[in-house]
Protein backbone atom coordinates (compact mmCIF):
# COMPACT_ATOMS: atom_id res chain seq x y z
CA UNK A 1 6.40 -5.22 20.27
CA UNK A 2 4.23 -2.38 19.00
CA UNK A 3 0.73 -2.71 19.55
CA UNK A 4 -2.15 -0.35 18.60
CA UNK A 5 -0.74 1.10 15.45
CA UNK A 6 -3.13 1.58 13.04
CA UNK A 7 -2.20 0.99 9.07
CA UNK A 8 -3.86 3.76 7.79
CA UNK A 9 -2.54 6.44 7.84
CA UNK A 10 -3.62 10.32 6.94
CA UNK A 11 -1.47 10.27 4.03
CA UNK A 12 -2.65 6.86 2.39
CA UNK A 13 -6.24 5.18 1.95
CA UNK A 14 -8.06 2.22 2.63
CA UNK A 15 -9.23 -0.80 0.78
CA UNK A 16 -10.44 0.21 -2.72
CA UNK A 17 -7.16 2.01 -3.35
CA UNK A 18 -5.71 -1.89 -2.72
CA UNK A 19 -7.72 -3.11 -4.99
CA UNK A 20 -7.01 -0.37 -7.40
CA UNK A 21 -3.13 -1.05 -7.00
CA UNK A 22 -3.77 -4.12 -7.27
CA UNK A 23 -5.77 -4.35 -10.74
CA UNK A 24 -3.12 -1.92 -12.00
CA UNK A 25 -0.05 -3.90 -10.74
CA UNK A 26 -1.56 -7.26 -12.64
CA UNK A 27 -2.98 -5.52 -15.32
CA UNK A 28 -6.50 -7.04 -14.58
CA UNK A 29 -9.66 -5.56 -16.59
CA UNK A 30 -11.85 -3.91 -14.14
CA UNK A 31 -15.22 -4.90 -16.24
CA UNK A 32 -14.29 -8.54 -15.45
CA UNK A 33 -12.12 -9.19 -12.02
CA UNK A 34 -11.33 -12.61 -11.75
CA UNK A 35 -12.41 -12.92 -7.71
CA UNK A 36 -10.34 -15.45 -6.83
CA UNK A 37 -6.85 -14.29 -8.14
CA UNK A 38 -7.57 -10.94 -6.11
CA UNK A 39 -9.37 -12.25 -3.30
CA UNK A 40 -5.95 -14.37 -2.87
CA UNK A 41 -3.55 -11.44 -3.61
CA UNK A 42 -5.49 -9.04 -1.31
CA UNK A 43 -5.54 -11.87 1.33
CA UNK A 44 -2.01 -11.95 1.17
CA UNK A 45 -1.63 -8.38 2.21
CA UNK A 46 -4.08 -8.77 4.92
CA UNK A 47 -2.07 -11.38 6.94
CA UNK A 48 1.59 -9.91 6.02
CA UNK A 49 0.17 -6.91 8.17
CA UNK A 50 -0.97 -9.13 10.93
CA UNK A 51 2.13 -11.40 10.78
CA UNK A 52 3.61 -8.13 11.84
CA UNK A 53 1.01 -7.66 14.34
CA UNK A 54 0.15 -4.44 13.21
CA UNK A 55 -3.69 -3.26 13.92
CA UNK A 56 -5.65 -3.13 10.44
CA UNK A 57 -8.17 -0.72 9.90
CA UNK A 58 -11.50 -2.35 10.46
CA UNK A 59 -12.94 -1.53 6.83
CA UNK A 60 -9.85 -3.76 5.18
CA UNK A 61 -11.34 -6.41 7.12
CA UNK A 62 -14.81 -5.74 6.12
CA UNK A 63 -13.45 -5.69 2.33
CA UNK A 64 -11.89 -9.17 2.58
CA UNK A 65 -15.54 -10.56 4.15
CA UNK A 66 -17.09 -8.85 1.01
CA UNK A 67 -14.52 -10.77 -1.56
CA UNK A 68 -14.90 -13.84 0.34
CA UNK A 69 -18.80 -13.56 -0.18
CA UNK A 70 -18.30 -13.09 -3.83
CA UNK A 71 -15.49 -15.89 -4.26
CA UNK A 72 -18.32 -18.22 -2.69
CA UNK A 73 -21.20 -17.15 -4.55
CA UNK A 74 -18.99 -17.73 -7.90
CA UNK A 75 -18.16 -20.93 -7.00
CA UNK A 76 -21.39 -22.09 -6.62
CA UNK A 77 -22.71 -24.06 -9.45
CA UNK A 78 -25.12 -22.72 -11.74
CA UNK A 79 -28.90 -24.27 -11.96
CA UNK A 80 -30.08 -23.93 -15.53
CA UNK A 81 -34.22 -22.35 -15.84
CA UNK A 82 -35.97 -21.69 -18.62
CA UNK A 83 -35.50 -17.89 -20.05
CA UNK A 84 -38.67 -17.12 -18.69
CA UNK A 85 -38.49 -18.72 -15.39
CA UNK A 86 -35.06 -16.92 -14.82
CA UNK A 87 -35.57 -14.98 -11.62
CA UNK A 88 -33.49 -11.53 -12.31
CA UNK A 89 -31.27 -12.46 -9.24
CA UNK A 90 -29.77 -14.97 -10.95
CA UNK A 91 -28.70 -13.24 -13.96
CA UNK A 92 -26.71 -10.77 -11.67
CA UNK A 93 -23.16 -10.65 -11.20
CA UNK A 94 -22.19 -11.03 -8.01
CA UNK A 95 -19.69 -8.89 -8.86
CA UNK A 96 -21.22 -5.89 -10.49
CA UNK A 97 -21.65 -3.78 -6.94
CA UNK A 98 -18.05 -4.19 -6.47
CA UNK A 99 -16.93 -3.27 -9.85
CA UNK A 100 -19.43 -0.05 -9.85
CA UNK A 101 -17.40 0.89 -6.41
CA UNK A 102 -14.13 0.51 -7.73
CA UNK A 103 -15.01 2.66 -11.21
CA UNK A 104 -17.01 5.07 -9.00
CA UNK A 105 -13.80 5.33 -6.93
CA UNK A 106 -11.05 5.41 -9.71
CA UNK A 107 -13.02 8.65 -11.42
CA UNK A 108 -12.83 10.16 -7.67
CA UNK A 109 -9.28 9.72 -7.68
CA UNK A 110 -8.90 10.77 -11.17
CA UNK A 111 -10.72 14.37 -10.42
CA UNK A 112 -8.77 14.80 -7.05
CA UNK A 113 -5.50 14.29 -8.78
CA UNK A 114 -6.45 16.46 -11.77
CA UNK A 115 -6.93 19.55 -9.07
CA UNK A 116 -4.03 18.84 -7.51
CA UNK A 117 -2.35 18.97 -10.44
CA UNK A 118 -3.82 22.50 -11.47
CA UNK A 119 -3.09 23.24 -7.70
CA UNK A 120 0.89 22.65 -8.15
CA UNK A 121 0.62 24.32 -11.57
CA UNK A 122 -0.84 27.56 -10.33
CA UNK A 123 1.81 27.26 -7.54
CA UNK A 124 4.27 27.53 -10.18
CA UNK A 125 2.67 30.53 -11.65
CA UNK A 126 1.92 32.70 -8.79
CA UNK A 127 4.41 32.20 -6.15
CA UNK A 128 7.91 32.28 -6.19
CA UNK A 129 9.24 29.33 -4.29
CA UNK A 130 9.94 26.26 -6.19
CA UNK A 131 6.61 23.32 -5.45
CA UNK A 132 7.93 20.80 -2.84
CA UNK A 133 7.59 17.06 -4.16
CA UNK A 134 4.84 15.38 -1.92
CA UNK A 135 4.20 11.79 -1.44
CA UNK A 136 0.40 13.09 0.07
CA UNK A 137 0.21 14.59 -3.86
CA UNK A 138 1.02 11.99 -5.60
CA UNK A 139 -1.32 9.51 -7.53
CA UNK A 140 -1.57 6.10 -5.46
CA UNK A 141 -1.05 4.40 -8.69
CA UNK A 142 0.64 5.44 -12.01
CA UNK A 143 3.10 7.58 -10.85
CA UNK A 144 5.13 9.62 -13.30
CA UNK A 145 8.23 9.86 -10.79
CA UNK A 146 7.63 5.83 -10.01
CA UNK A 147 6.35 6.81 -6.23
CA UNK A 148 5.57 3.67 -4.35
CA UNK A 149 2.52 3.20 -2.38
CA UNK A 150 2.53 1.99 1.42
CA UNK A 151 0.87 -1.50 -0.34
CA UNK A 152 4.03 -1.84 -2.50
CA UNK A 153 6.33 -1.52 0.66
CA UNK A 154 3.68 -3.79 2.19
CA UNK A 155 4.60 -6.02 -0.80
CA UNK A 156 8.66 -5.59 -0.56
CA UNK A 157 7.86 -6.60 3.05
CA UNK A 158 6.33 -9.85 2.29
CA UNK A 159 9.25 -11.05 -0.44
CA UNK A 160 11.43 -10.33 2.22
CA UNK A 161 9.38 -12.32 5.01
CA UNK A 162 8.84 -15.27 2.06
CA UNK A 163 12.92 -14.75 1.54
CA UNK A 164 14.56 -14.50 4.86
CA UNK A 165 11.93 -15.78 7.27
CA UNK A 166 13.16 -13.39 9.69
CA UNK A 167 13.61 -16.34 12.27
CA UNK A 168 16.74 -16.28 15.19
CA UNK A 169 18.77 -19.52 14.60
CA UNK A 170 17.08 -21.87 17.58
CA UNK A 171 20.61 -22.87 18.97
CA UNK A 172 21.36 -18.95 19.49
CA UNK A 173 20.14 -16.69 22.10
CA UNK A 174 19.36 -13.01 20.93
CA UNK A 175 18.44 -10.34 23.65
CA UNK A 176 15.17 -8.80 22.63
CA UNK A 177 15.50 -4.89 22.47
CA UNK A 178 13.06 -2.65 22.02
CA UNK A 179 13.32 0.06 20.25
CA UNK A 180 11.39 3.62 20.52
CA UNK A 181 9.95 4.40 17.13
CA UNK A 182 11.30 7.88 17.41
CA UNK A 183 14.70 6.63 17.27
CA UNK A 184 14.65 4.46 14.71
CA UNK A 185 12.92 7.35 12.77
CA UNK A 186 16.17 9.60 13.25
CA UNK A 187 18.59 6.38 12.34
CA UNK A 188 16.48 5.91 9.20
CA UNK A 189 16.53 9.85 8.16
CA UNK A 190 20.07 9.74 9.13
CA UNK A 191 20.73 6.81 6.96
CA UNK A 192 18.53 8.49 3.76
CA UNK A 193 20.09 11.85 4.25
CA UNK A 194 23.34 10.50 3.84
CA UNK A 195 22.98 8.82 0.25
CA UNK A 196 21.97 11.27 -2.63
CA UNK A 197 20.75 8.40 -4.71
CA UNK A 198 18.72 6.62 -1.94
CA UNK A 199 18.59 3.77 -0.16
CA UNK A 200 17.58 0.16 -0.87
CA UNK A 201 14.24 -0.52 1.04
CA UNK A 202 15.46 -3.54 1.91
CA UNK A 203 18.61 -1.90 3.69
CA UNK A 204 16.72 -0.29 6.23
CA UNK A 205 16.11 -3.94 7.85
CA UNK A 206 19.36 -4.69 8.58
CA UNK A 207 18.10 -6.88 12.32
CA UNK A 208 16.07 -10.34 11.19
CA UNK A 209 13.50 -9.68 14.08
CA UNK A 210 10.26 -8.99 14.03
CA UNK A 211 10.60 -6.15 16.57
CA UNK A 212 13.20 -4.57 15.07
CA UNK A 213 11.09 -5.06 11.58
CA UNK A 214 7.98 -3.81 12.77
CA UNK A 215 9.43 -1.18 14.77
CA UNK A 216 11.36 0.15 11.24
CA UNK A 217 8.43 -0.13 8.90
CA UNK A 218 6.61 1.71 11.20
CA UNK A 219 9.37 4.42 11.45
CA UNK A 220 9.18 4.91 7.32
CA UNK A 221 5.28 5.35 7.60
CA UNK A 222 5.51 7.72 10.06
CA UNK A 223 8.50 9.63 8.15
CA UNK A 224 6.51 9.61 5.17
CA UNK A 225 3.12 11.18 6.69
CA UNK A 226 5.92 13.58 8.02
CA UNK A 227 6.68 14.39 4.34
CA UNK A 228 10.18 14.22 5.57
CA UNK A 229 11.17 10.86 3.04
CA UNK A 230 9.37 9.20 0.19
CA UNK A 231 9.61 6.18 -1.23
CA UNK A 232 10.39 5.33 -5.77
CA UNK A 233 9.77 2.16 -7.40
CA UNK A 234 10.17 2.90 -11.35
CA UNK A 235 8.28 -0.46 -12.25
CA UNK A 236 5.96 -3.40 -10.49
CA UNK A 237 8.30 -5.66 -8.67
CA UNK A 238 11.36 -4.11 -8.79
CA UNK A 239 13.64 -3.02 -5.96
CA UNK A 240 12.15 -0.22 -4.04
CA UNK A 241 14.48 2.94 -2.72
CA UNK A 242 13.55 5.61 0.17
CA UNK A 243 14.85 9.14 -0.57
CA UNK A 244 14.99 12.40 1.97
CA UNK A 245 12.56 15.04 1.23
CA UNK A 246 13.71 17.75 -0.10
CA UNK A 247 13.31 21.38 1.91
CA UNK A 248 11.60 24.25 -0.28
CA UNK A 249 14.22 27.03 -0.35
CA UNK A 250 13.45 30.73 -2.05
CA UNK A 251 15.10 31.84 -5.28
């Protein structure tokens, strides 16, 4: 089994861009987040990375405490006062600190993506090489291309886990192998450089263990901070596909 991998990587972000795909992907209004639909949804990514026993960054953990908090303190039932006996605290939202985060942090992303859209632009302008498509460049969420975020695979991961189970038959006797991530790195670039028009995500798993899983998810992730494939899912919940990058080649 792999142990000490950390899920998050250089190329992706932490918890507010989870939240952020995850308002977009349910079309939820940001000005009024129902807490316990996302608490539940975000939950659900949290323990689909630790069913695969992969380390999670310590601040996803410290987001989930902070939506349990809020789930708890909405739940609680409300005391009437008189208006003027109202103590301010209890006209707050306990959600407002959240939401100011999460519109704080969507304008952040907005700006950076904006420059690194003049970036490529002025690329195109002054230099003669064609602009190499980059997952790193790409908005988390939103997409022209349909690029897929390491939370949808996350998500593709977790209908297949809800699907298949990935659980031996308990009257047959599988050999446990272990295989070095580099390997399966060159099998799965060998496998995406061999199909023009991709490869089902779901094809790269083709061993129902959870070594084997883990060991392959972990392979993509590292391919993709590699910039070497990247991963297209035109719409929400549809099938995802893993292409080879392409080199950047001179006129």
């Amino acid at each position: 089994m792999i142990q000490g991998y950390e899920v998050k990587l250089d190329t992706f972000e932490g918890p507010l861009d989870l939240l952020l795909h995850l308002i977009n992907q349910y079309e939820i209004d940001i000005y009024d987040i129902p807490v316990a639909q996302i608490t539940q949804q975000y939950m659900d990514y949290i323990h689909t990375m630790q069913h695969l026993e992969l380390n999670i960054a310590s601040e996803y953990l410290v987001m989930a405490s902070t939506l349990l908090a809020i789930k708890s303190q909405m739940l609680l039932p409300k005391q009437e006062f008189e208006e003027e006996e109202m103590d301010e605290a209890y006209m707050e939202d306990p959600r407002e600190e959240l939401m100011q985060r999460l519109i704080e942090y969507r304008k952040y992303k907005e700006a950076a993506e904006a420059l690194k859209e003049r970036e490529v632009a002025d690329q195109q302008i002054y230099t003669r090489s064609p602009v190499v498509f980059d997952f790193k460049d790409v908005p988390m969420e939103n997409a022209n291309a349909g690029n897929a975020s390491i939370f949808d695979m996350i998500s593709a991961l977790k209908k297949m886990m809800q699907r298949n189970q990935w659980k031996e038959p308990k009257d047959t006797v599988i050999q446990r192998i272990d295989i070095p991530i580099e390997k399966r790195m060159e099998e799965v670039l060998q496998q995406v450089s061999n199909s023009e028009n991709g490869v089902l995500f779901n094809a790269l798993f083709p061993v129902p263990t959870k070594s084997y899983i883990v060991t392959t998810f972990v392979a993509i992730l590292e391919l993709m901070k590699k910039r070497q494939v990247y991963a297209i899912q035109e719409q929400h919940f549809e099938e995802l596909y893993v292409f080879k990058m392409e080199e950047s080649s001179w006129n």
